[in-house]
PDB file of N, CA and C in Angstrom:
ATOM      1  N   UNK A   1       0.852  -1.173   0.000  1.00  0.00           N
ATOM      2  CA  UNK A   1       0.000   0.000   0.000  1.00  0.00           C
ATOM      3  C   UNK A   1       0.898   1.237   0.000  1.00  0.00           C
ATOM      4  N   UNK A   2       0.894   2.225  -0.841  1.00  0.00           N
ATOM      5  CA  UNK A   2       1.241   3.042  -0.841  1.00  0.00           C
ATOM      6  C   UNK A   2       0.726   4.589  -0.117  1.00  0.00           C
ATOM      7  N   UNK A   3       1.273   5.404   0.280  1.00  0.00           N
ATOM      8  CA  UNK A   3       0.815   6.513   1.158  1.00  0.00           C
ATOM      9  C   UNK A   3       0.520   7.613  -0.514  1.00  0.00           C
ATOM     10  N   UNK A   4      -0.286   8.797  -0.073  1.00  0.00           N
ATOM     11  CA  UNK A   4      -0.050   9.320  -0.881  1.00  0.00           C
ATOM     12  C   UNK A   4      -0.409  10.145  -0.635  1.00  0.00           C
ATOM     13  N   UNK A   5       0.684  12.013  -1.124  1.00  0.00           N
ATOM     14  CA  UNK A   5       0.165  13.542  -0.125  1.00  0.00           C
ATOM     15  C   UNK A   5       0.182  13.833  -1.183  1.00  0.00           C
ATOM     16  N   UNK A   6      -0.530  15.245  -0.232  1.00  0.00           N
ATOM     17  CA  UNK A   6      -1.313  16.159  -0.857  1.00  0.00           C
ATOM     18  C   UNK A   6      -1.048  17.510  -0.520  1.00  0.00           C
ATOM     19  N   UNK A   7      -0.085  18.432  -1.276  1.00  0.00           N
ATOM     20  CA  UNK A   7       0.086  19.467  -0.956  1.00  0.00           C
ATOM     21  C   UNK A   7      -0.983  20.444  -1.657  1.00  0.00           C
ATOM     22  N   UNK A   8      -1.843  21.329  -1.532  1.00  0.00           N
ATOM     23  CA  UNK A   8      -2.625  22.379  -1.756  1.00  0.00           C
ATOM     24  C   UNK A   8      -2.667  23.721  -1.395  1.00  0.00           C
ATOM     25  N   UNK A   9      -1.903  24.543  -2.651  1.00  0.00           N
ATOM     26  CA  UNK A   9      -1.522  25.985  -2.052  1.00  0.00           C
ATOM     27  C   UNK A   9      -2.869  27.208  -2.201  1.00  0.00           C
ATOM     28  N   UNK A  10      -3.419  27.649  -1.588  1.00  0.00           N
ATOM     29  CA  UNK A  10      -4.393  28.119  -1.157  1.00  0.00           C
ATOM     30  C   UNK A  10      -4.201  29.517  -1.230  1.00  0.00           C
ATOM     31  N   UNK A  11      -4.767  30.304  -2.194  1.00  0.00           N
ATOM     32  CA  UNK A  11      -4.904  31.957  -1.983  1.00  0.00           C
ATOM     33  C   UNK A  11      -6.080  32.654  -1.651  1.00  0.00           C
ATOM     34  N   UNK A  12      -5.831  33.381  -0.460  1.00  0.00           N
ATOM     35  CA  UNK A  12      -7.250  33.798   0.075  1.00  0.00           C
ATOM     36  C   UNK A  12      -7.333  35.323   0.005  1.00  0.00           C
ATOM     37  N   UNK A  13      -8.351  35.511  -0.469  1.00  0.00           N
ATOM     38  CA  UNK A  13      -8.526  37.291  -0.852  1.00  0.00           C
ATOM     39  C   UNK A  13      -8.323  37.972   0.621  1.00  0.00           C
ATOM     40  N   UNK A  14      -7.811  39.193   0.362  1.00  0.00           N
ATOM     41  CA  UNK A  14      -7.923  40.176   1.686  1.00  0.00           C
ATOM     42  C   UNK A  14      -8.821  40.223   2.516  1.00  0.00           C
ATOM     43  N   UNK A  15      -8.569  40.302   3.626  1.00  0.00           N
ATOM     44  CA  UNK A  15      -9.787  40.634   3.794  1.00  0.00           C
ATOM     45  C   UNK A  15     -10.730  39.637   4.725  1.00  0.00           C
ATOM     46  N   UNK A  16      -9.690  38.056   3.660  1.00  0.00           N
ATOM     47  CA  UNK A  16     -11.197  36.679   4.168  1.00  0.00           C
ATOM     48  C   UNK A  16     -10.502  36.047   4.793  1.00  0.00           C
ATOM     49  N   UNK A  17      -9.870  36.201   5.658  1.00  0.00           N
ATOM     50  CA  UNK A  17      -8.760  35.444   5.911  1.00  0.00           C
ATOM     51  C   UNK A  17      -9.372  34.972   7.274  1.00  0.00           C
ATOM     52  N   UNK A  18     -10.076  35.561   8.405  1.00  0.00           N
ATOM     53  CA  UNK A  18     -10.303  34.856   9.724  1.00  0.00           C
ATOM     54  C   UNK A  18     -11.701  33.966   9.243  1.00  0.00           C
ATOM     55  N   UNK A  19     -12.674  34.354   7.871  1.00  0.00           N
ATOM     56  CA  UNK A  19     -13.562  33.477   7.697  1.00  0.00           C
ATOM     57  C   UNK A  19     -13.167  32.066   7.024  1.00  0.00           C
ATOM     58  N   UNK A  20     -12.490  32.259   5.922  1.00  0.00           N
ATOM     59  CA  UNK A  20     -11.473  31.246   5.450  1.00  0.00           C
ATOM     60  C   UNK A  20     -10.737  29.919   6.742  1.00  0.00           C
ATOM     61  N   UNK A  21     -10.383  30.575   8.046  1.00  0.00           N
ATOM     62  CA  UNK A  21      -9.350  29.907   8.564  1.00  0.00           C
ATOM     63  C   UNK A  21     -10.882  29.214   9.162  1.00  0.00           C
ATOM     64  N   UNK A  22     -11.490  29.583   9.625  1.00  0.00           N
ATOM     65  CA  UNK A  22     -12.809  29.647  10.323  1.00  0.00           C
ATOM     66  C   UNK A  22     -13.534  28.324   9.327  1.00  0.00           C
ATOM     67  N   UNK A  23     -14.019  28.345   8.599  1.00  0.00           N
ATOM     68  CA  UNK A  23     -14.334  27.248   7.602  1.00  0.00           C
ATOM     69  C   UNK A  23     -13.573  25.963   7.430  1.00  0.00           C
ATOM     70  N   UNK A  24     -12.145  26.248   7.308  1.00  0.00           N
ATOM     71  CA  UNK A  24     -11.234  25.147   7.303  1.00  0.00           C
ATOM     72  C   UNK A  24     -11.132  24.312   8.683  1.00  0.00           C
ATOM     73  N   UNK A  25     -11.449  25.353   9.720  1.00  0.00           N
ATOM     74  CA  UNK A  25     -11.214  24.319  11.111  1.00  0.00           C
ATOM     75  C   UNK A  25     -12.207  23.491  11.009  1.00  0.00           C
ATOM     76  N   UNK A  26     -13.509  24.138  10.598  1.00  0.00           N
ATOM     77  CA  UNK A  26     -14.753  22.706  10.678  1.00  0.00           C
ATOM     78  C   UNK A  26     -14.676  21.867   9.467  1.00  0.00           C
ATOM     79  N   UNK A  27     -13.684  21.746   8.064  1.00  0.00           N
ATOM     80  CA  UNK A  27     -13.484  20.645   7.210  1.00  0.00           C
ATOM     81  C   UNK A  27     -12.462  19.871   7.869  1.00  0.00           C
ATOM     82  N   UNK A  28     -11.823  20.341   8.484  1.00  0.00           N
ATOM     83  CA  UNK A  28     -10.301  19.767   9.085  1.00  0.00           C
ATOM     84  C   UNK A  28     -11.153  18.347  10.509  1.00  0.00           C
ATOM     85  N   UNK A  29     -11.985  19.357  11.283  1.00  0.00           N
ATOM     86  CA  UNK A  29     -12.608  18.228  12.008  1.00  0.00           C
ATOM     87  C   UNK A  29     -13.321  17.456  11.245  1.00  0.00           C
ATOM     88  N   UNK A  30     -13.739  17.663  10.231  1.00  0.00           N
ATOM     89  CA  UNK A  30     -15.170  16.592   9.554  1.00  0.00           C
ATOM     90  C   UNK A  30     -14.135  15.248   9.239  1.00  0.00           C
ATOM     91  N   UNK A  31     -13.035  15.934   8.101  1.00  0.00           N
ATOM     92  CA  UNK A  31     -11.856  15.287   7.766  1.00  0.00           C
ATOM     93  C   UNK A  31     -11.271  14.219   9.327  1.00  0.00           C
ATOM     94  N   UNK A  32     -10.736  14.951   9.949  1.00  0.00           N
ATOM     95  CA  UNK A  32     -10.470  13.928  11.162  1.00  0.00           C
ATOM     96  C   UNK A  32     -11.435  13.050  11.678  1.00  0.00           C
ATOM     97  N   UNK A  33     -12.972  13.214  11.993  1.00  0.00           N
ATOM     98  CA  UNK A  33     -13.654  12.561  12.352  1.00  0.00           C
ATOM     99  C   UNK A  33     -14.065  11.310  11.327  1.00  0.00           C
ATOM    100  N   UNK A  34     -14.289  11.648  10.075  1.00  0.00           N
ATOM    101  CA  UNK A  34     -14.696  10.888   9.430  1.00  0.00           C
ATOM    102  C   UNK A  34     -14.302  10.267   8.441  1.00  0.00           C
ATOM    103  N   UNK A  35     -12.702  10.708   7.925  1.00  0.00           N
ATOM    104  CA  UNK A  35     -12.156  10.102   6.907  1.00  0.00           C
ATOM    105  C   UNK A  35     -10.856   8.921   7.818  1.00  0.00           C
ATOM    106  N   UNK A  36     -11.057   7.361   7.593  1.00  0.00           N
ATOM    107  CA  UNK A  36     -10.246   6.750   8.648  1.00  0.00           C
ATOM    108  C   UNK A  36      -9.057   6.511   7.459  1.00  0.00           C
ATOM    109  N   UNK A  37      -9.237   6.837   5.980  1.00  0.00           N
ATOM    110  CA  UNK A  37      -7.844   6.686   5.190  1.00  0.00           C
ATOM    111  C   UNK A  37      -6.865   7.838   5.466  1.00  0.00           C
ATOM    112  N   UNK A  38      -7.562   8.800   5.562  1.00  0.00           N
ATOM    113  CA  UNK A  38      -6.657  10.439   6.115  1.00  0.00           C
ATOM    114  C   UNK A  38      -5.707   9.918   7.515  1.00  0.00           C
ATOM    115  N   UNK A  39      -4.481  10.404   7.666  1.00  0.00           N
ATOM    116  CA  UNK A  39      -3.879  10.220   8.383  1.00  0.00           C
ATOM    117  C   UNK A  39      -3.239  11.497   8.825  1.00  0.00           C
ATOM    118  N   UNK A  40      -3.874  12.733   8.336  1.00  0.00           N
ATOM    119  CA  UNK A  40      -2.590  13.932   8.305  1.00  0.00           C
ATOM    120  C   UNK A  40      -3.631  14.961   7.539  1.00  0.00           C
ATOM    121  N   UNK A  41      -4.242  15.796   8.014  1.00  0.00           N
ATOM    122  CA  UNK A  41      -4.655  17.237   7.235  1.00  0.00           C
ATOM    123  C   UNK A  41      -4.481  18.495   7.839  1.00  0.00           C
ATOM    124  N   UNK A  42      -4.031  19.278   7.508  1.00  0.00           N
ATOM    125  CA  UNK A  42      -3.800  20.400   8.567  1.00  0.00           C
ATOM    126  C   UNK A  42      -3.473  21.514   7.485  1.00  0.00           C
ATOM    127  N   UNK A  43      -3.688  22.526   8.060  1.00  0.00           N
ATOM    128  CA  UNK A  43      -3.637  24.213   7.529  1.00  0.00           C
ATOM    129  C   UNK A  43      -2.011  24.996   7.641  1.00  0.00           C
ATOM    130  N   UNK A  44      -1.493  25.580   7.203  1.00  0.00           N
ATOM    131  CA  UNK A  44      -0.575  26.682   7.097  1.00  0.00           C
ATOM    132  C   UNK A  44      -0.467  27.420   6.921  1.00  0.00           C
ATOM    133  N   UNK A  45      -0.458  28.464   7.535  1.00  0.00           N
ATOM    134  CA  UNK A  45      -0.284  29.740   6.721  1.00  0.00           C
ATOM    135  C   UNK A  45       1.841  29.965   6.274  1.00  0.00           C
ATOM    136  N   UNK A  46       1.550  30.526   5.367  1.00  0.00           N
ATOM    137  CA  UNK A  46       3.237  30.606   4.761  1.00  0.00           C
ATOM    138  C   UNK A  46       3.578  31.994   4.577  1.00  0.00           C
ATOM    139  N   UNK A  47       4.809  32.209   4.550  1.00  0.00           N
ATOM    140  CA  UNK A  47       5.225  33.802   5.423  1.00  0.00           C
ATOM    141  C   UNK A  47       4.376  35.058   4.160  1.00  0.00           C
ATOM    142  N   UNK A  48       3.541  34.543   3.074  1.00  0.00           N
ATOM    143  CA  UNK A  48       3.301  35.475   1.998  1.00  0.00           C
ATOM    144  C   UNK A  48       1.920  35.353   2.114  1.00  0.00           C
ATOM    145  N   UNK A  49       1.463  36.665   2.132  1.00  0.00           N
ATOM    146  CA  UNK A  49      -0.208  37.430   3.197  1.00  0.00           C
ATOM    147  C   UNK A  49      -0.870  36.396   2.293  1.00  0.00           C
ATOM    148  N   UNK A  50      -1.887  36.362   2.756  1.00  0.00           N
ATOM    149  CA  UNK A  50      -2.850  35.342   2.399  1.00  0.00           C
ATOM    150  C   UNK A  50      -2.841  33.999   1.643  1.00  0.00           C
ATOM    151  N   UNK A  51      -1.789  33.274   1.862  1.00  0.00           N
ATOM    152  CA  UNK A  51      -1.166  32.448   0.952  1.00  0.00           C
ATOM    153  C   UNK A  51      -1.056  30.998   2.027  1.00  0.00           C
ATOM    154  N   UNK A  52      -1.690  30.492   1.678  1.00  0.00           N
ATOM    155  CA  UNK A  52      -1.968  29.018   2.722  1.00  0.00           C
ATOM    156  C   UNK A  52      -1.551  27.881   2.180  1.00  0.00           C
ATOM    157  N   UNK A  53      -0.896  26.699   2.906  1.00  0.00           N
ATOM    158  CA  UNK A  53      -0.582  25.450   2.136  1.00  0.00           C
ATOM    159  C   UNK A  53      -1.366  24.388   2.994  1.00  0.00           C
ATOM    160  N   UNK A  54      -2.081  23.572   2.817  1.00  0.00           N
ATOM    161  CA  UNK A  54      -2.950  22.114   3.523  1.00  0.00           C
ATOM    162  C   UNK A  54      -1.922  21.433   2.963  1.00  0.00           C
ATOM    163  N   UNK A  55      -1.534  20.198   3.866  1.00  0.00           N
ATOM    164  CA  UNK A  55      -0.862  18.660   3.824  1.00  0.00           C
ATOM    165  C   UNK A  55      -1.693  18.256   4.522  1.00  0.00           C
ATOM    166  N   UNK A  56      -1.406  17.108   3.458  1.00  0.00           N
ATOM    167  CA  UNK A  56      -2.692  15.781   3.365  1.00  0.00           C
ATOM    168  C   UNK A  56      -1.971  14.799   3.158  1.00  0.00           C
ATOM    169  N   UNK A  57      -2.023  13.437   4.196  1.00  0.00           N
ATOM    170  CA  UNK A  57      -1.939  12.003   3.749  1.00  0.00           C
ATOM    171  C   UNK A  57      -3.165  11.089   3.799  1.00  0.00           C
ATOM    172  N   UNK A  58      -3.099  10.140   2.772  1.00  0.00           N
ATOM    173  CA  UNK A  58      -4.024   9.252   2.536  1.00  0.00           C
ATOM    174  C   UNK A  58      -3.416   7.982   2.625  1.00  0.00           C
ATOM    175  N   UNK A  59      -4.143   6.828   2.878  1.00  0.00           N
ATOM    176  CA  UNK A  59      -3.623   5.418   2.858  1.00  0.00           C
ATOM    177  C   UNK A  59      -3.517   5.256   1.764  1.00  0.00           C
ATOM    178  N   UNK A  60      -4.585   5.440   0.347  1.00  0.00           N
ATOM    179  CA  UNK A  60      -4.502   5.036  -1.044  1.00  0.00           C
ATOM    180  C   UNK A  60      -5.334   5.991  -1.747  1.00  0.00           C
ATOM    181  N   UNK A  61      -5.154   5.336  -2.946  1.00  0.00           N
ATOM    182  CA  UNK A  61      -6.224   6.608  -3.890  1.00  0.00           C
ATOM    183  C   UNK A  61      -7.337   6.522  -3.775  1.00  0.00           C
ATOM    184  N   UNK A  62      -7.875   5.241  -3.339  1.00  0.00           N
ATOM    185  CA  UNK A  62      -8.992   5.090  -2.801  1.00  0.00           C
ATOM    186  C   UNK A  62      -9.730   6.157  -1.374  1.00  0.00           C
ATOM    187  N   UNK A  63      -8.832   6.472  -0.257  1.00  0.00           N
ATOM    188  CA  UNK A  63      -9.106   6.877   0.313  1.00  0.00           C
ATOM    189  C   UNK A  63      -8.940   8.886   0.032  1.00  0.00           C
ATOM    190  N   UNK A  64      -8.393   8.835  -1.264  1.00  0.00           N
ATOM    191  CA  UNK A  64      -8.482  10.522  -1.776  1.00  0.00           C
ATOM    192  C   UNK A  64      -9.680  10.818  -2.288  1.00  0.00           C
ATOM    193  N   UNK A  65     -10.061   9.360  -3.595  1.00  0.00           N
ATOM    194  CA  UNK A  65     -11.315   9.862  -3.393  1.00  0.00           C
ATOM    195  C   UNK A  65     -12.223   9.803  -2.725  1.00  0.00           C
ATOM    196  N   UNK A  66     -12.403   9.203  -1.910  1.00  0.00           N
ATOM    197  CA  UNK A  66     -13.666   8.964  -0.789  1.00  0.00           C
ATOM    198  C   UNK A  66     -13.529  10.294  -0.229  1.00  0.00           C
ATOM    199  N   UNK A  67     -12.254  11.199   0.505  1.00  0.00           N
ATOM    200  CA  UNK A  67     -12.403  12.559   0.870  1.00  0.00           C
ATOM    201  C   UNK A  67     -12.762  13.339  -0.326  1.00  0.00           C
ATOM    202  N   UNK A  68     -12.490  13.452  -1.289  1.00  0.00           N
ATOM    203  CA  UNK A  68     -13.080  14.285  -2.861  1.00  0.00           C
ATOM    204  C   UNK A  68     -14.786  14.377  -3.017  1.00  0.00           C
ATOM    205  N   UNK A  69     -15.414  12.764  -2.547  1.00  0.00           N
ATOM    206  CA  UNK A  69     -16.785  12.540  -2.432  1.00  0.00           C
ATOM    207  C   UNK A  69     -17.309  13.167  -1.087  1.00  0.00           C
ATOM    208  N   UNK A  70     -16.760  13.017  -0.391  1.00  0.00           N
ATOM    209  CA  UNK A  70     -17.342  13.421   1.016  1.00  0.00           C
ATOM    210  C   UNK A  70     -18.489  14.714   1.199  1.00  0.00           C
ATOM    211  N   UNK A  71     -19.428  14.395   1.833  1.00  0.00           N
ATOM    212  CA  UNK A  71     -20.448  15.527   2.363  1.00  0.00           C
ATOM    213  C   UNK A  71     -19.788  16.611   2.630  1.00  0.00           C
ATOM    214  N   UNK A  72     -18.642  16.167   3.412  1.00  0.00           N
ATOM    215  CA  UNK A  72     -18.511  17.561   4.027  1.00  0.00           C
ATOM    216  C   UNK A  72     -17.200  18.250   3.316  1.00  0.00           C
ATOM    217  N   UNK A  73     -16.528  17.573   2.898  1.00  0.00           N
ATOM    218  CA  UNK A  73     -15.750  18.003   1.448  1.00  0.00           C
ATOM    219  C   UNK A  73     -16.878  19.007   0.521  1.00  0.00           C
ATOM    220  N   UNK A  74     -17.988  18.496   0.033  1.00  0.00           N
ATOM    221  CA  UNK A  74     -18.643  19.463  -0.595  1.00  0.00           C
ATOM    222  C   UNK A  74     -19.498  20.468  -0.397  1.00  0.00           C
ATOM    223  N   UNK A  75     -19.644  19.871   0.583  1.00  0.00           N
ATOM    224  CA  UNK A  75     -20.440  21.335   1.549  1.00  0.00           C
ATOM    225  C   UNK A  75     -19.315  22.597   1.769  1.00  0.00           C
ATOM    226  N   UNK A  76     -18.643  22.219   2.725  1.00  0.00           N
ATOM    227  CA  UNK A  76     -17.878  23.179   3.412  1.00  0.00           C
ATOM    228  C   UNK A  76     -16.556  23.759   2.587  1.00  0.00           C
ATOM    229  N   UNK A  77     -16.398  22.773   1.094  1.00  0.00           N
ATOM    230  CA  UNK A  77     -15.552  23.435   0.033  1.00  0.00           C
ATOM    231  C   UNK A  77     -16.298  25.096  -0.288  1.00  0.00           C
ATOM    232  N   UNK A  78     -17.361  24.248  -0.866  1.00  0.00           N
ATOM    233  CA  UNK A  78     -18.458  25.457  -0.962  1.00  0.00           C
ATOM    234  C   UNK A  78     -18.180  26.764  -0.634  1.00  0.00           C
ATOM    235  N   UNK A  79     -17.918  26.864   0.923  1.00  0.00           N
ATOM    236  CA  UNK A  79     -18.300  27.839   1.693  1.00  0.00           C
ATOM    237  C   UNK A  79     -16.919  28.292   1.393  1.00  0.00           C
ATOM    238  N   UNK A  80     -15.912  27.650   1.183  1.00  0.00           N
ATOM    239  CA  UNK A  80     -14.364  28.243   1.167  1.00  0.00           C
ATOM    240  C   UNK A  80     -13.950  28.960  -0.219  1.00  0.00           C
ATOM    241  N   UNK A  81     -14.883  28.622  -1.169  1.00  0.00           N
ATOM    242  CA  UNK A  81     -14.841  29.392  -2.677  1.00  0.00           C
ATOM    243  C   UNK A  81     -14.652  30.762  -2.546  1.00  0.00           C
ATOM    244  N   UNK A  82     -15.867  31.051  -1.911  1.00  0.00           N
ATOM    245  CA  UNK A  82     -16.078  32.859  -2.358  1.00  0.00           C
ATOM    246  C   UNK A  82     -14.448  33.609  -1.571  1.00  0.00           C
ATOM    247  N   UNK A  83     -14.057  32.856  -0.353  1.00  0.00           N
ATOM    248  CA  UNK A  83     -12.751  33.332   0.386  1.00  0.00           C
ATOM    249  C   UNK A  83     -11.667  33.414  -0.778  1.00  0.00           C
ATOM    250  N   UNK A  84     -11.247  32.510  -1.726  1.00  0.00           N
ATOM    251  CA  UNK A  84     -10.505  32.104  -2.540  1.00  0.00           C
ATOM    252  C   UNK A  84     -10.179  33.189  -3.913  1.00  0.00           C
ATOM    253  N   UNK A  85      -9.056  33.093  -3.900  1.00  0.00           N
ATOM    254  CA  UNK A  85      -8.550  34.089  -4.746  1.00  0.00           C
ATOM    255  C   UNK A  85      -8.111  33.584  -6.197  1.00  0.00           C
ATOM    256  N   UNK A  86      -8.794  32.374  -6.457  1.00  0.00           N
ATOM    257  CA  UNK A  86      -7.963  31.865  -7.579  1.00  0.00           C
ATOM    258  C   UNK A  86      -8.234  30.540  -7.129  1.00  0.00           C
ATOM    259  N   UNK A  87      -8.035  29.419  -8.278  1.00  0.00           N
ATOM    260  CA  UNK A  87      -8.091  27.993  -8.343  1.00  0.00           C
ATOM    261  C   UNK A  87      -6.738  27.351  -7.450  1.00  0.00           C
ATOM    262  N   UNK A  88      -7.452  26.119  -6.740  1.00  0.00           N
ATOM    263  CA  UNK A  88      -6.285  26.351  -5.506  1.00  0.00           C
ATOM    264  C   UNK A  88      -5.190  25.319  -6.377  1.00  0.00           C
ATOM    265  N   UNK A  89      -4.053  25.227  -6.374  1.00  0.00           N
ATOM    266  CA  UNK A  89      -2.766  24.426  -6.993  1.00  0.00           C
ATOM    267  C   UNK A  89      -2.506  23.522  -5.727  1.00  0.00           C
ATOM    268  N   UNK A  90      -2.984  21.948  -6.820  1.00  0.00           N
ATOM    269  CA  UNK A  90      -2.211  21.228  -6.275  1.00  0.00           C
ATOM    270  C   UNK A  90      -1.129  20.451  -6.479  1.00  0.00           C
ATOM    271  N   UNK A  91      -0.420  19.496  -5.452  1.00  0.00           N
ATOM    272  CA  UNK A  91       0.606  18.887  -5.827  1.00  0.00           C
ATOM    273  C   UNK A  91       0.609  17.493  -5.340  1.00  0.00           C
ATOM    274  N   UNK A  92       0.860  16.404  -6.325  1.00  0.00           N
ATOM    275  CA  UNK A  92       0.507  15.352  -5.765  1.00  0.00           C
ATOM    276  C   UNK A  92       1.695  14.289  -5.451  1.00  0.00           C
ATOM    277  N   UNK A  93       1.688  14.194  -4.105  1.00  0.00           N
ATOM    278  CA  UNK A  93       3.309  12.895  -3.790  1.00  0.00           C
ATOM    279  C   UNK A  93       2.966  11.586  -3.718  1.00  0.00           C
ATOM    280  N   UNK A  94       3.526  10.949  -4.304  1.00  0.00           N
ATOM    281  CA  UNK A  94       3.417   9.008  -3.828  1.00  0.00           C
ATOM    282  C   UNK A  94       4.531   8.374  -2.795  1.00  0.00           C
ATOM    283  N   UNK A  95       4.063   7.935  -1.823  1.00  0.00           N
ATOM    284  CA  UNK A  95       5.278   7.723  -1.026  1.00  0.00           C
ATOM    285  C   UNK A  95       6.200   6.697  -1.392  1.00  0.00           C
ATOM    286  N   UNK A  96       7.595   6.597  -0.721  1.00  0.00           N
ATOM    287  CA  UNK A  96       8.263   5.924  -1.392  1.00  0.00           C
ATOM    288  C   UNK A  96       8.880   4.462  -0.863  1.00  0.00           C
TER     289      UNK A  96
END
């Protein structure tokens, strides 16, 4: 079985930044509570203003998409759009 991360660099308009962080804490719990392939999701902020990175591990690809499908993946993505400054970039690792 292979591990597999998920880096996601995140730009958040001026401005949205305590609603943004605010939204992510309740995907971050949904994520912990309910995804048992997730092993690792968490928020960053990085030293450039509004500029955020999430790391993510998964057991398999199976368990990326099951978080991709998730309720609360699509709900609470939702709510993190209008914060968003742009399509978020991701990056995808296979462990080794």
């Amino acid at each position: 079985m292979t591990a597999i991360g998920i880096i996601a660099t995140l730009r958040v308009q001026p401005g949205k930044e305590e609603a943004f962080e605010g939204v992510f804490a309740e995907l971050a719990a949904a994520v912990n509570a309910n995804e048992a392939g997730n092993s690792f999701y968490k928020l960053f902020r990085t030293e450039a203003a509004g500029v955020y990175k999430v790391m993510e591990c998964y057991d398999n690809e199976a368990a990326v998409e099951a978080h991709r499908a998730s309720e609360h993946f699509r709900s609470l993505g939702a709510k993190l759009g209008p914060c968003l400054a742009g399509a978020p970039e991701i990056e995808k690792l296979t462990g080794a």
